[in-house]
C-alpha atoms as a PDB file:
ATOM      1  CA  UNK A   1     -15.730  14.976 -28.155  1.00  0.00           C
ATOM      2  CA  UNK A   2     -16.720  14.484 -24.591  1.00  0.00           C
ATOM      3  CA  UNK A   3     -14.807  17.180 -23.222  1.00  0.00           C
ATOM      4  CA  UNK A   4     -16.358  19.680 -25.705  1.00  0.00           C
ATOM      5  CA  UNK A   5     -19.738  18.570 -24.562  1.00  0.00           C
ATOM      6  CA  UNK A   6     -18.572  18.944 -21.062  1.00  0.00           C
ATOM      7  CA  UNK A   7     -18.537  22.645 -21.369  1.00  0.00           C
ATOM      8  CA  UNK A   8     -21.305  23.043 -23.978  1.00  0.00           C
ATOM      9  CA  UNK A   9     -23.806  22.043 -21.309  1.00  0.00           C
ATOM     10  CA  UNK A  10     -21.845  23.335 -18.124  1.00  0.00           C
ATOM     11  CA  UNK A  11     -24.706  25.083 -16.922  1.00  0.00           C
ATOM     12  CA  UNK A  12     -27.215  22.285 -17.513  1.00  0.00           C
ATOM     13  CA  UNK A  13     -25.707  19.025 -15.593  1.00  0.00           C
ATOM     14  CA  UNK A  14     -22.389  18.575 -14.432  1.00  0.00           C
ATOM     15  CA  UNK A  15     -20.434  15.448 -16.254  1.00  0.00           C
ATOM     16  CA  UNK A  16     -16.890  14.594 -15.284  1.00  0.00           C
ATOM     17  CA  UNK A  17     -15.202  12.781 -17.790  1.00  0.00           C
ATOM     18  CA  UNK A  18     -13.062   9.673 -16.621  1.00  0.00           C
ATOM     19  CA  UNK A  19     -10.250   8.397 -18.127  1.00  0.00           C
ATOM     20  CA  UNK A  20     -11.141   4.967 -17.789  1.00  0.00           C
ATOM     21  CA  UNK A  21      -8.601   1.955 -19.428  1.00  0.00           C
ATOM     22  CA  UNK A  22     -11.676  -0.877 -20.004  1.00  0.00           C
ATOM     23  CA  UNK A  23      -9.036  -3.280 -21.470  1.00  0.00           C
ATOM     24  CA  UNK A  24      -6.354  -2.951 -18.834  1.00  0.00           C
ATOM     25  CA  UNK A  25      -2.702  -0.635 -18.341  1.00  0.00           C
ATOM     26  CA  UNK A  26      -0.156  -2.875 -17.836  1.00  0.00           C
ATOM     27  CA  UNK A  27      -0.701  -5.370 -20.938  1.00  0.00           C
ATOM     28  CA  UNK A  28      -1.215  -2.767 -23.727  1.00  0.00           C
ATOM     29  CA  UNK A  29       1.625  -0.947 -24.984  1.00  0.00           C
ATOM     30  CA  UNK A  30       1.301   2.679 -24.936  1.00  0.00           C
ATOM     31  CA  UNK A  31      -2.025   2.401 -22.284  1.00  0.00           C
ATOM     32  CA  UNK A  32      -0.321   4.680 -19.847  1.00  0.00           C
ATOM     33  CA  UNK A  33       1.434   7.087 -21.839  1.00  0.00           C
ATOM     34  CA  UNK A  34      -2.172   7.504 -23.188  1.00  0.00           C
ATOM     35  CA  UNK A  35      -4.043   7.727 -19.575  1.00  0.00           C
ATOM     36  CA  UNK A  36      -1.402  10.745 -18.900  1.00  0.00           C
ATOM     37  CA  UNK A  37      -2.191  11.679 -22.591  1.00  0.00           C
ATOM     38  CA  UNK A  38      -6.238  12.308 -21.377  1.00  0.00           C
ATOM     39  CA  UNK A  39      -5.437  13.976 -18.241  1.00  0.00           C
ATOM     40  CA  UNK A  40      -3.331  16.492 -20.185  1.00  0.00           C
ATOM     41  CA  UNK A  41      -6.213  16.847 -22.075  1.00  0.00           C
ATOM     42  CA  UNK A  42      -8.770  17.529 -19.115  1.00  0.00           C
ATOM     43  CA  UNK A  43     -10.387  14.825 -17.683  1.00  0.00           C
ATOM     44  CA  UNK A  44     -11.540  14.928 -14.639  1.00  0.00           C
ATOM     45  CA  UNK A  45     -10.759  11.762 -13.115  1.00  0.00           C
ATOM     46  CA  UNK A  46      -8.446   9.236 -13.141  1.00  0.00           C
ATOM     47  CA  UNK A  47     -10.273   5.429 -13.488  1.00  0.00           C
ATOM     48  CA  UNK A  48      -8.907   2.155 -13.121  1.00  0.00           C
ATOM     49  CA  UNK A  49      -9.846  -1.936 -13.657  1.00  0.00           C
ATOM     50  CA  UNK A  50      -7.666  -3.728 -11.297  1.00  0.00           C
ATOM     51  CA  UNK A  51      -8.915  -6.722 -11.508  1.00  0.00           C
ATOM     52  CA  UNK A  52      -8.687  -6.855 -15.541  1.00  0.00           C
ATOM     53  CA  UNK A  53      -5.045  -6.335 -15.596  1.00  0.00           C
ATOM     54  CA  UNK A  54      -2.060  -8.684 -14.995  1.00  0.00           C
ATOM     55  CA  UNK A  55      -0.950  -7.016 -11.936  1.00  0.00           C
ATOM     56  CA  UNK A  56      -3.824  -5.562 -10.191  1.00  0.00           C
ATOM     57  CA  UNK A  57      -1.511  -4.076  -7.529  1.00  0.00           C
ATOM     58  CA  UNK A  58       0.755  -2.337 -10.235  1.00  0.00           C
ATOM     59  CA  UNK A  59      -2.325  -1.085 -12.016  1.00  0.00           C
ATOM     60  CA  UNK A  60      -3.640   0.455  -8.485  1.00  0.00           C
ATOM     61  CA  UNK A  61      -0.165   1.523  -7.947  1.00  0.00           C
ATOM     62  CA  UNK A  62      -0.204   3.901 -11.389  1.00  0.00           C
ATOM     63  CA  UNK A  63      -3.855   5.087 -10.893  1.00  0.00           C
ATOM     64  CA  UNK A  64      -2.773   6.344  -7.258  1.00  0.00           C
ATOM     65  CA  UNK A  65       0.475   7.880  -8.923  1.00  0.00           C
ATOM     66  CA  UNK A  66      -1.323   9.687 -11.771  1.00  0.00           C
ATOM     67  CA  UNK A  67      -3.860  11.203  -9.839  1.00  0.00           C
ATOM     68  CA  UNK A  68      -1.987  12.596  -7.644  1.00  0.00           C
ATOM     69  CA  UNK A  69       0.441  13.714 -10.180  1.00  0.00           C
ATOM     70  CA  UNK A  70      -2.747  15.777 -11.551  1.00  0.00           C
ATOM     71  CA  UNK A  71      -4.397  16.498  -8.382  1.00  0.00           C
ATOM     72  CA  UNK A  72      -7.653  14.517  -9.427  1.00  0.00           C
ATOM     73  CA  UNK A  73      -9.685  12.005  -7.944  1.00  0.00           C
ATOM     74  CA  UNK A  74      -9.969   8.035  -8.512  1.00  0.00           C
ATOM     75  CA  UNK A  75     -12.922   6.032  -9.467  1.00  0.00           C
ATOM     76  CA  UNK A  76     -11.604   2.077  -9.616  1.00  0.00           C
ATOM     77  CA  UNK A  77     -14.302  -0.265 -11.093  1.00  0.00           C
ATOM     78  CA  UNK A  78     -12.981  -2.837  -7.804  1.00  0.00           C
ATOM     79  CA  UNK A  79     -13.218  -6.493  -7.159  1.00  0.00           C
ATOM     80  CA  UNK A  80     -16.099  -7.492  -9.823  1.00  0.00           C
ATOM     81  CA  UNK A  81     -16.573 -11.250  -9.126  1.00  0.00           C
ATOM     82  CA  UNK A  82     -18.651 -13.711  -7.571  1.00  0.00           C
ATOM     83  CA  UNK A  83     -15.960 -14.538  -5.062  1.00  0.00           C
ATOM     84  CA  UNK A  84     -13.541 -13.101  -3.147  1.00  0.00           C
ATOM     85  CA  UNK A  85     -10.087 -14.759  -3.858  1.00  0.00           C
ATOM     86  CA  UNK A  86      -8.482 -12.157  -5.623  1.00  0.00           C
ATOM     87  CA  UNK A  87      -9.871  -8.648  -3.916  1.00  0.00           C
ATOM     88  CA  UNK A  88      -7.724  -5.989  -3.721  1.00  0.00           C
ATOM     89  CA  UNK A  89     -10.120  -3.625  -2.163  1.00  0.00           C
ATOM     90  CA  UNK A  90      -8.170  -3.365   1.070  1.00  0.00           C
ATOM     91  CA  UNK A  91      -4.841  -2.446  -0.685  1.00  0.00           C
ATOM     92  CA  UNK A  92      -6.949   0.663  -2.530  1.00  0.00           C
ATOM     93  CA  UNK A  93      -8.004   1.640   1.172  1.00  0.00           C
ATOM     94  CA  UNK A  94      -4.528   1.016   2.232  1.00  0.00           C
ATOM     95  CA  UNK A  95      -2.982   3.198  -0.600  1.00  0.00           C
ATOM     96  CA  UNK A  96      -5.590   6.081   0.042  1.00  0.00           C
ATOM     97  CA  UNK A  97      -5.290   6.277   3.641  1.00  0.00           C
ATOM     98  CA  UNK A  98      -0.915   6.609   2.733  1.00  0.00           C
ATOM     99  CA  UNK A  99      -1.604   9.074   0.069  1.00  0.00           C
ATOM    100  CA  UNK A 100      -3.931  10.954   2.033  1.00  0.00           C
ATOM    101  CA  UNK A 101      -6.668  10.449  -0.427  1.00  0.00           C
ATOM    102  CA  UNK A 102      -9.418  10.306   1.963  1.00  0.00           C
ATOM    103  CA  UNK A 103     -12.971  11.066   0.511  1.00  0.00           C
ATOM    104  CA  UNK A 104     -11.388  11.190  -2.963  1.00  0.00           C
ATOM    105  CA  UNK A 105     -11.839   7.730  -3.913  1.00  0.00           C
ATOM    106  CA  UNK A 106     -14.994   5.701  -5.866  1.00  0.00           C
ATOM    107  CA  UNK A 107     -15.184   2.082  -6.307  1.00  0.00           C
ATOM    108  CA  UNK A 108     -17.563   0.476  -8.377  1.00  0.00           C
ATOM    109  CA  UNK A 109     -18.990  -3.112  -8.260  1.00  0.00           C
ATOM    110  CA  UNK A 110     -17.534  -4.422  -5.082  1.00  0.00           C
ATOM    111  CA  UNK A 111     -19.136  -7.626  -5.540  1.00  0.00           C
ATOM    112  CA  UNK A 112     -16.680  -9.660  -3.815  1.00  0.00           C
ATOM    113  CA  UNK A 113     -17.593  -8.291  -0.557  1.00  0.00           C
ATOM    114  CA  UNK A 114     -20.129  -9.742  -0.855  1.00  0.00           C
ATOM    115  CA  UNK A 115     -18.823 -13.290  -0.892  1.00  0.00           C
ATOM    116  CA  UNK A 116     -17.037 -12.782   2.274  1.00  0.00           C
ATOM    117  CA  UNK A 117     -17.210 -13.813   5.629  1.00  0.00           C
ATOM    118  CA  UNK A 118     -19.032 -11.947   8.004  1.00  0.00           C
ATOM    119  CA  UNK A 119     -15.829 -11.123   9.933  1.00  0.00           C
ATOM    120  CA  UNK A 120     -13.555 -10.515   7.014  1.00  0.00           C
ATOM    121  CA  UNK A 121     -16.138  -7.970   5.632  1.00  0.00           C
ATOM    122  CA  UNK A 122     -16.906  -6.214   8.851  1.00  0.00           C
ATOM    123  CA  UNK A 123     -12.514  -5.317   8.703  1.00  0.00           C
ATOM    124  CA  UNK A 124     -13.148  -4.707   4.955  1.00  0.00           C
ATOM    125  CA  UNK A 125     -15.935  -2.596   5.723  1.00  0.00           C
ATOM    126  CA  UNK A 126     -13.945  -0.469   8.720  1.00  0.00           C
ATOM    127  CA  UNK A 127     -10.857   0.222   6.759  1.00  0.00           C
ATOM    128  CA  UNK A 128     -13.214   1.919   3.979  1.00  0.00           C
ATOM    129  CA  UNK A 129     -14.758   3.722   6.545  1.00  0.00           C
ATOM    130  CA  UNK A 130     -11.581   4.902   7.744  1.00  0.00           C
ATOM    131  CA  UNK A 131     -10.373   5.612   4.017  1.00  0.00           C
ATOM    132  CA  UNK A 132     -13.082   7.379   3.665  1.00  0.00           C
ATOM    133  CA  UNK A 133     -14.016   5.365   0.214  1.00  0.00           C
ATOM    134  CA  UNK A 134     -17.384   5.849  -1.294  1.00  0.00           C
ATOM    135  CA  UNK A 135     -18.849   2.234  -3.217  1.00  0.00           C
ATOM    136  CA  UNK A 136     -20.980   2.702  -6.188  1.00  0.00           C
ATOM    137  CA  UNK A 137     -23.679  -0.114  -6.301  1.00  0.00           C
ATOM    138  CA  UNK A 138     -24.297  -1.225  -9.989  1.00  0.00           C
ATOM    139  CA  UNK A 139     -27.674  -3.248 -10.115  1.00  0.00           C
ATOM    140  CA  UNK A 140     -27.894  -3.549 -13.584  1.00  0.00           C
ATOM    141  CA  UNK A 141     -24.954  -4.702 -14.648  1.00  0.00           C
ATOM    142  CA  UNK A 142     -24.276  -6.818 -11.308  1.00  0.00           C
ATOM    143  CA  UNK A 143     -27.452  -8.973 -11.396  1.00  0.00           C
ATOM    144  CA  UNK A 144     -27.086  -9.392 -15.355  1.00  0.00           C
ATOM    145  CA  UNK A 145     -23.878 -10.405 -15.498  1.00  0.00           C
ATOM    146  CA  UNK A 146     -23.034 -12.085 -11.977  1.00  0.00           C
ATOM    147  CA  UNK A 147     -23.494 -15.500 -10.914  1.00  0.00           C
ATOM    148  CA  UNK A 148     -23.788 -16.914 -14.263  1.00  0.00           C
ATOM    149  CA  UNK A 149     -21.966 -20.033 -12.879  1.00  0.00           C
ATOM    150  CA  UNK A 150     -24.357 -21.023 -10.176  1.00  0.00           C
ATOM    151  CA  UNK A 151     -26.989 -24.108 -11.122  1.00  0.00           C
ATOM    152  CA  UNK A 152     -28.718 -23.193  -8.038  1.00  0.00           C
ATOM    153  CA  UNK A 153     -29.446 -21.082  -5.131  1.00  0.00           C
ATOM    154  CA  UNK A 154     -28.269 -18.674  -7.968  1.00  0.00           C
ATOM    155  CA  UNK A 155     -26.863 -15.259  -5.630  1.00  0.00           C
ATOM    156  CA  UNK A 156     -27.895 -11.850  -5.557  1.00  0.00           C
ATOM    157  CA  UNK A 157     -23.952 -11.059  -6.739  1.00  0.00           C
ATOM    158  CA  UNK A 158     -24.327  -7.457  -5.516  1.00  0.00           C
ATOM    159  CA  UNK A 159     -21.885  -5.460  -3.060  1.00  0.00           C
ATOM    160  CA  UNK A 160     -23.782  -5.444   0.380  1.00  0.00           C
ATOM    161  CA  UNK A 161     -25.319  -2.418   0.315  1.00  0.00           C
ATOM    162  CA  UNK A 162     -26.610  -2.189   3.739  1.00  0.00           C
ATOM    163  CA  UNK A 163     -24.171  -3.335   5.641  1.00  0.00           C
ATOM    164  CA  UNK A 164     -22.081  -0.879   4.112  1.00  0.00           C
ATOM    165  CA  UNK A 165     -24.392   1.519   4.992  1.00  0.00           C
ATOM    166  CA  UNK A 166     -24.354   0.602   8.592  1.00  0.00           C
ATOM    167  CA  UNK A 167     -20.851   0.428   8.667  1.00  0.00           C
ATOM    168  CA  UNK A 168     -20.631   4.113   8.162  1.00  0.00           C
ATOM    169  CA  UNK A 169     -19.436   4.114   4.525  1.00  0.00           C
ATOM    170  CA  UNK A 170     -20.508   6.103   1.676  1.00  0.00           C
ATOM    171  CA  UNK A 171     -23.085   3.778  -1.100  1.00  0.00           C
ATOM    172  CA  UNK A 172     -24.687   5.540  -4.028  1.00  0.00           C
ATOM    173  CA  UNK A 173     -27.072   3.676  -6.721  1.00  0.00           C
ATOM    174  CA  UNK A 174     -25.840   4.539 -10.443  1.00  0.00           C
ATOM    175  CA  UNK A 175     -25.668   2.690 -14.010  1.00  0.00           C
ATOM    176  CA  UNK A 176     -23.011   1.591 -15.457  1.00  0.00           C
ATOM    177  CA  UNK A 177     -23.668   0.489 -18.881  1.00  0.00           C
ATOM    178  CA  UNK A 178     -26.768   1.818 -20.989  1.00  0.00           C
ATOM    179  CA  UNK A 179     -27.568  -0.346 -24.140  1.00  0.00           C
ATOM    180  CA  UNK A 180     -24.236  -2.181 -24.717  1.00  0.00           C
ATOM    181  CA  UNK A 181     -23.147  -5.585 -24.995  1.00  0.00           C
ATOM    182  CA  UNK A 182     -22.483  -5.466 -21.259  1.00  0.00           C
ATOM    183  CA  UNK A 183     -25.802  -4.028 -20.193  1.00  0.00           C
ATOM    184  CA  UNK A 184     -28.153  -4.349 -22.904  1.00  0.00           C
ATOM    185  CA  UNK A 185     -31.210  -2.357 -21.536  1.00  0.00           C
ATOM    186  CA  UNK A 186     -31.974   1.164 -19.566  1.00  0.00           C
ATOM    187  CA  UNK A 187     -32.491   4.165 -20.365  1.00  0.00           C
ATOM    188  CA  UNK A 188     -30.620   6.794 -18.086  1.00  0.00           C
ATOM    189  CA  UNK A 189     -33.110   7.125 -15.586  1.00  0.00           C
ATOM    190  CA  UNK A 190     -33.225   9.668 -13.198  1.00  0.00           C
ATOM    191  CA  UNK A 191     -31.682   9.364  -9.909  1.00  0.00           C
ATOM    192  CA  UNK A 192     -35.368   9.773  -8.604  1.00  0.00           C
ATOM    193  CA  UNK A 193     -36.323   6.602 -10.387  1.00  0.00           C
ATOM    194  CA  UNK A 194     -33.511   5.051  -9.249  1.00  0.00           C
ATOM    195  CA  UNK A 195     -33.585   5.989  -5.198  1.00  0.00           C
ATOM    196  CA  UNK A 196     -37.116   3.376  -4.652  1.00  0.00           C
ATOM    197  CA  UNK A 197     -34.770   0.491  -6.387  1.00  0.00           C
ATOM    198  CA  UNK A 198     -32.165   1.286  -3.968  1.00  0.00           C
ATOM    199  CA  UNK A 199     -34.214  -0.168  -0.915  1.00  0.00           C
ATOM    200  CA  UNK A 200     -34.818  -3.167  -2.857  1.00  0.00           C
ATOM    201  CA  UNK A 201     -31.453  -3.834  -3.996  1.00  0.00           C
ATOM    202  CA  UNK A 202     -30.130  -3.012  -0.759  1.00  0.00           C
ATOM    203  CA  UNK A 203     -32.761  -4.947   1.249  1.00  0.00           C
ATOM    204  CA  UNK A 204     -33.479  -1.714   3.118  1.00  0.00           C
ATOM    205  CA  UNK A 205     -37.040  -1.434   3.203  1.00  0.00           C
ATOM    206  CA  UNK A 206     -38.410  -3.508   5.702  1.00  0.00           C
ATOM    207  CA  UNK A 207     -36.314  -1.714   8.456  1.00  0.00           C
ATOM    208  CA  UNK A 208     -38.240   1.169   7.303  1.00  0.00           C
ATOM    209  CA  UNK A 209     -41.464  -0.260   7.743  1.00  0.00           C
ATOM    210  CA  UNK A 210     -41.028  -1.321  11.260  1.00  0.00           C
ATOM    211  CA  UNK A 211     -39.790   1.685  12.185  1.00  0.00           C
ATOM    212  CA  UNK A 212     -42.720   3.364  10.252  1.00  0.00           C
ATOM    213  CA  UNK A 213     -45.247   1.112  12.039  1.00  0.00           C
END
């Protein structure tokens, strides 16, 4: 079990273990009596998949609920789409700015955002700033799996890493599937393997170079 393996290696790495609902809460029976089932149990997180559920608002609504009902933080895999019709990544800032969850919050994906205006994602951008919400970019899964519909000028479907960055919110690099039917390559490299792809994913070496030059 996970949680057993949490503590076995406790002094080696540090693994938080998310209860995560990959198939949805709302439209399985028993899904949340189960997500308060693992937090009794000890996980460390509450997750959450808004946008596969059939009221993303009600899902965001019970991951907000539980976690504060534990006292743990959130990490939402948010807005995952090649457009941005249905993003409900400013009602998550909304909710954690209410709930006082500021700097408590992870959302994953984000690639909406990047289908956006320039002026609707500079307000998207603020209010995370203001929440205090930290975005998770997920190359490998994001460039394999997004845009799959476009016959040309095929998009980068990644959340906009660097105007994130200049926006004054939070952006990590991580993985999100290793060998699966979602991501079916990698090999949990280390996050100092990972850091050079950042500044290519993120289009954020060239500002480096002039400024290097």
């Amino acid at each position: 079990m996970v949680l057993e393996l949490r503590e076995q290696f406790r002094e080696v790495i540090d693994i938080q273990v998310v209860a995560f609902p990959q198939e949805g809460i709302l439209k399985l029976p028993g899904m949340q009596a189960m997500m308060a089932q693992a937090m009794e149990m000890g996980a460390d997180v509450v997750g959450g998949i808004p946008y596969n559920d059939v009221s993303p608002l009600e899902h965001i609504d019970f991951v907000f609920d539980l976690a504060k009902r534990y006292g743990k933080d959130i990490d939402l895999h948010q807005d995952f789409a090649d457009d941005a019709e249905h993003m409900t990544i400013k009602y998550v800032a909304r909710r954690t700015i209410a709930e006082g969850y500021h700097g408590r919050v992870c959302v994953g994906h984000l690639t909406s955002l990047a289908a956006t205006s320039p002026a609707r994602r500079a307000q998207v951008i603020a209010l995370l700033r203001e929440a205090d919400i930290s975005v998770m970019c997920l190359p490998a899964t994001d460039l394999h799996l997004g845009a799959r519909g476009d016959s040309h000028n095929v998009r980068r479907t990644l959340t906009p890493v660097r105007a994130l960055r200049d926006g004054g919110v939070t952006v990590c690099l991580a993985t999100n599937n290793i060998r699966n039917a979602i991501t079916p390559y990698g090999r949990c490299s280390s996050a100092a393997r990972w850091l050079p792809r950042l500044s290519i994913v993120g289009q954020l070496h060239f500002e480096a170079i002039l400024k290097n030059s």
